[in-house]
C-alpha atoms as a PDB file:
ATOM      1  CA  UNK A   1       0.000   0.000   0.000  1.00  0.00           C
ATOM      2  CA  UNK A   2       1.613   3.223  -0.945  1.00  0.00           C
ATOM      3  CA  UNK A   3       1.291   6.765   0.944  1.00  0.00           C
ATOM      4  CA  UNK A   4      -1.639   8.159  -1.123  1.00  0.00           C
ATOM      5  CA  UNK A   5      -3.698   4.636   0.057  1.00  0.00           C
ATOM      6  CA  UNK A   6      -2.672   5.192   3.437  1.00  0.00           C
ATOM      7  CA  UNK A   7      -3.735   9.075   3.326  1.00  0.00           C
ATOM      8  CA  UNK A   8      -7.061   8.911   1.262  1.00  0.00           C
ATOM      9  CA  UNK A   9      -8.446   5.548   2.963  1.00  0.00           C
ATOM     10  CA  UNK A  10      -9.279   7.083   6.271  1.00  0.00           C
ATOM     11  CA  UNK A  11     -13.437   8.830   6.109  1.00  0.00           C
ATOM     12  CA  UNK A  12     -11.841  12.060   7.627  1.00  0.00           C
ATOM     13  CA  UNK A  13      -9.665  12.212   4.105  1.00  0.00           C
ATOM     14  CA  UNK A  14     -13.475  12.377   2.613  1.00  0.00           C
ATOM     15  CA  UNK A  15     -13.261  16.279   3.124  1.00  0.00           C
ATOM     16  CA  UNK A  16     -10.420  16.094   0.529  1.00  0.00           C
ATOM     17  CA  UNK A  17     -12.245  14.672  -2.148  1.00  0.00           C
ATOM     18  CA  UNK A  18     -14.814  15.818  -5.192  1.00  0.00           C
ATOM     19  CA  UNK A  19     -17.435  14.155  -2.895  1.00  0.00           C
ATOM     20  CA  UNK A  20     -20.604  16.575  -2.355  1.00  0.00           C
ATOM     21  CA  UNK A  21     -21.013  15.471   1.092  1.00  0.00           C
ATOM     22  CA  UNK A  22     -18.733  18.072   3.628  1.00  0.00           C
ATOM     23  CA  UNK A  23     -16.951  16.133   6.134  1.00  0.00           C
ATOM     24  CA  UNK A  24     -18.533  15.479   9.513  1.00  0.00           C
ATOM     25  CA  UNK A  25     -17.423  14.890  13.263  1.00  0.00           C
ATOM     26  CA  UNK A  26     -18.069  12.405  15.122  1.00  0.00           C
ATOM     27  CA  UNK A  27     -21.613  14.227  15.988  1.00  0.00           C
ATOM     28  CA  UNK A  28     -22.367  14.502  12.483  1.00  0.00           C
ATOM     29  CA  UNK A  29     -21.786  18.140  12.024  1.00  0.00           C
ATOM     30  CA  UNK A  30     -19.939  19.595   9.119  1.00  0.00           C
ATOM     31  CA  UNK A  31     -15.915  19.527   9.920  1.00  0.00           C
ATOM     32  CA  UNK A  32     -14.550  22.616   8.340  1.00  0.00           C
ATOM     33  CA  UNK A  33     -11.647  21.617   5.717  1.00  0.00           C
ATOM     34  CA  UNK A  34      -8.520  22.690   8.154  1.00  0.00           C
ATOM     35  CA  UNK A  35      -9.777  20.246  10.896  1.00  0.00           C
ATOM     36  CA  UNK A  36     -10.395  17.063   7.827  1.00  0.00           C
ATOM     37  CA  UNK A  37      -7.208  17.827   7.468  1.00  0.00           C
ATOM     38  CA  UNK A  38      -5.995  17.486  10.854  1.00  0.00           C
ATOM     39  CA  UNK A  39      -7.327  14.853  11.534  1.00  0.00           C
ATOM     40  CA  UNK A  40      -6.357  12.614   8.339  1.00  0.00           C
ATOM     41  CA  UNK A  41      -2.908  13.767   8.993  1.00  0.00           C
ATOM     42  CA  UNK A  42      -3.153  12.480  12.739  1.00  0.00           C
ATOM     43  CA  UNK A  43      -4.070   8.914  12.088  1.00  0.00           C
ATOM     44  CA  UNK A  44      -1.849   8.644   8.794  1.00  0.00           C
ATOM     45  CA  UNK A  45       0.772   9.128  11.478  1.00  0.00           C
ATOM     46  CA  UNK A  46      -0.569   7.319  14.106  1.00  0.00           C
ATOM     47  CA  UNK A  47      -0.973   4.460  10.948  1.00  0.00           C
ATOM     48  CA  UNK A  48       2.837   4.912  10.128  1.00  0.00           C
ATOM     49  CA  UNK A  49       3.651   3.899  13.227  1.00  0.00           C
ATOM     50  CA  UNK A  50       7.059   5.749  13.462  1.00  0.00           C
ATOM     51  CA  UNK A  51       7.708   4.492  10.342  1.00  0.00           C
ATOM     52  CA  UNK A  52       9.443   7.081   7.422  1.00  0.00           C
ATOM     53  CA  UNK A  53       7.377   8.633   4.570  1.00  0.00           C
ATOM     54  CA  UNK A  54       8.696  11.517   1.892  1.00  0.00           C
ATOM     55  CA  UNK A  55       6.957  13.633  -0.292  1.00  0.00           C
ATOM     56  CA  UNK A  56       4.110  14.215   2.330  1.00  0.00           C
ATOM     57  CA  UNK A  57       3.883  18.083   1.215  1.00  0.00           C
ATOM     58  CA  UNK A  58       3.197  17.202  -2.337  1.00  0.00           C
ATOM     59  CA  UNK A  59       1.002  14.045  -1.254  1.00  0.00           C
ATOM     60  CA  UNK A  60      -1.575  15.986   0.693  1.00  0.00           C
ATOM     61  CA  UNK A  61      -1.571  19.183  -1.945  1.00  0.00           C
ATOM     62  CA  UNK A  62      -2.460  16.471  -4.810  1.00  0.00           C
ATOM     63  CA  UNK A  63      -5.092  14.902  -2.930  1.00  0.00           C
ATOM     64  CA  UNK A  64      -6.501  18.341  -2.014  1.00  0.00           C
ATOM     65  CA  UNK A  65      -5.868  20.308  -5.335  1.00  0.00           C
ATOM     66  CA  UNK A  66      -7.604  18.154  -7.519  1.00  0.00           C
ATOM     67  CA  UNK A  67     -10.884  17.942  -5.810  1.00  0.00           C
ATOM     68  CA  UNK A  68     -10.445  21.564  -5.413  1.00  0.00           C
ATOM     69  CA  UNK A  69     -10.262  22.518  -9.442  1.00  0.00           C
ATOM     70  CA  UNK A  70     -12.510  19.710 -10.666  1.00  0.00           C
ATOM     71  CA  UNK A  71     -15.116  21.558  -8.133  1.00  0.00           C
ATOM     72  CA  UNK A  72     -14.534  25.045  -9.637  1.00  0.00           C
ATOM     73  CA  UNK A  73     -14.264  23.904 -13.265  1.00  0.00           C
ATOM     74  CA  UNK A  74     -17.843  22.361 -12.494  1.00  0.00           C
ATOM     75  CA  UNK A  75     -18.795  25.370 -10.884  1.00  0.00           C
ATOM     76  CA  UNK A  76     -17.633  27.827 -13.414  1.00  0.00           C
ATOM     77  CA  UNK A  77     -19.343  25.050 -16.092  1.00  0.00           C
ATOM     78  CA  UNK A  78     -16.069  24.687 -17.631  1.00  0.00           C
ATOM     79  CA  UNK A  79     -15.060  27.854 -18.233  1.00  0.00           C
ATOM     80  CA  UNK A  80     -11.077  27.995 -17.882  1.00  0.00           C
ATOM     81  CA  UNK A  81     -11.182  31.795 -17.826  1.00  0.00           C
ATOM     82  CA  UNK A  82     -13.666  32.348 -14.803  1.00  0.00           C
ATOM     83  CA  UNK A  83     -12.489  28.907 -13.044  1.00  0.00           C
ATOM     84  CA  UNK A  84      -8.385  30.939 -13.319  1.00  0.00           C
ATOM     85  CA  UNK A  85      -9.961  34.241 -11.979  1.00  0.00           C
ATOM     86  CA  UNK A  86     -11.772  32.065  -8.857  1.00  0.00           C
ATOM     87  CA  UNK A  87      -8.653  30.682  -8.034  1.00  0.00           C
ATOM     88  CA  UNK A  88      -6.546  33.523  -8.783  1.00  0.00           C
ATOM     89  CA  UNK A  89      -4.230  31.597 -11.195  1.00  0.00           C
ATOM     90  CA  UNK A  90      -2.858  32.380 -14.328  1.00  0.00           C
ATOM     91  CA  UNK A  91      -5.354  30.293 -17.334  1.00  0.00           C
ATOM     92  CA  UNK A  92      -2.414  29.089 -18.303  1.00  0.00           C
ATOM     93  CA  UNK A  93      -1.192  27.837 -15.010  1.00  0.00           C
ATOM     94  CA  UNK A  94      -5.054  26.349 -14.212  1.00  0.00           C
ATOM     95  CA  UNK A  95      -4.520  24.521 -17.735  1.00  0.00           C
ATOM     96  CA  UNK A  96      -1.217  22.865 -16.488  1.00  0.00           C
ATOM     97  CA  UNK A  97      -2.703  21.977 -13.220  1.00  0.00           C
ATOM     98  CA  UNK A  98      -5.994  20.319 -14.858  1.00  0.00           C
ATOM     99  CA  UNK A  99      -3.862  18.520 -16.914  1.00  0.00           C
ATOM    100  CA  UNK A 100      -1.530  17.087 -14.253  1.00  0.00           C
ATOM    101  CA  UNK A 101      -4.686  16.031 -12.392  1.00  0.00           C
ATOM    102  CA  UNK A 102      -5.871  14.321 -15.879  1.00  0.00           C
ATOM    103  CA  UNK A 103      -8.819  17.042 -15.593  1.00  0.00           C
ATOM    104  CA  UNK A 104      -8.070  18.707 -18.646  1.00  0.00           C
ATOM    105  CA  UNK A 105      -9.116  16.551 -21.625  1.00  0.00           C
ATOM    106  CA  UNK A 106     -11.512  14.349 -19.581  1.00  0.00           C
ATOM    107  CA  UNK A 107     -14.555  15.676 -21.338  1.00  0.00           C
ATOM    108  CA  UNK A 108     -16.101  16.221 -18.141  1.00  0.00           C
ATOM    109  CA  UNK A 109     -15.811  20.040 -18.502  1.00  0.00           C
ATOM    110  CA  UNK A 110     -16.690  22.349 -21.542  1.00  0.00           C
ATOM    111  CA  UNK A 111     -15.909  25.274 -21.833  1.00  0.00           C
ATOM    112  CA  UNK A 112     -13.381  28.236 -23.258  1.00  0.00           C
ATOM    113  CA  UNK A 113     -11.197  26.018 -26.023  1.00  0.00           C
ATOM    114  CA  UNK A 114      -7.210  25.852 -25.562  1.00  0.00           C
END
């Protein structure tokens, strides 16, 4: 099992997915992103067990990046132009990013053309 398995198998990692459904406590109440976060970090450690891991930095911005653009590209209804401006990148940079993620020529958005 590699580190992204570890990270994304745990329900509080849920926040950090394209899911529709925010994360909740153990009340049931929505858990705002920061403490998802938290808390999947918390028992990916507690999982390691002491154990040695790399890359965590660009691990957890993956898992949380791509949810985050394929949510604004939906939002914006594809629109590269207006989903850059939300995020305050650079279309050009967004375009990059959706690609990396496999988000750019998935079909699922359409919108503004290359």
């Amino acid at each position: 099992m590699n580190e992204r398995d570890l990270l994304s198998q745990y329900p509080a990692s849920d926040a950090m997915t394209s899911s529709a459904e925010p994360a909740t406590d153990t009340t049931g109440s929505p858990q705002p992103l920061r403490e998802a976060v938290e808390v999947s970090m918390q028992r990916y450690f507690e999982h390691l067990d002491g154990g040695d891991t790399s890359d965590l930095y660009a691990m957890v911005l993956a898992e949380v990046e791509a949810p985050l653009l394929a949510s604004v590209m939906a939002y914006a209804e594809g629109n590269q132009t207006r989903a850059a401006t939300l995020l305050g990148l650079n279309r050009g940079t967004l375009r990059k990013k959706l690609k990396c993620y496999g988000l750019l020529d998935s079909g699922l958005f359409e919108g503004d053309a290359p």
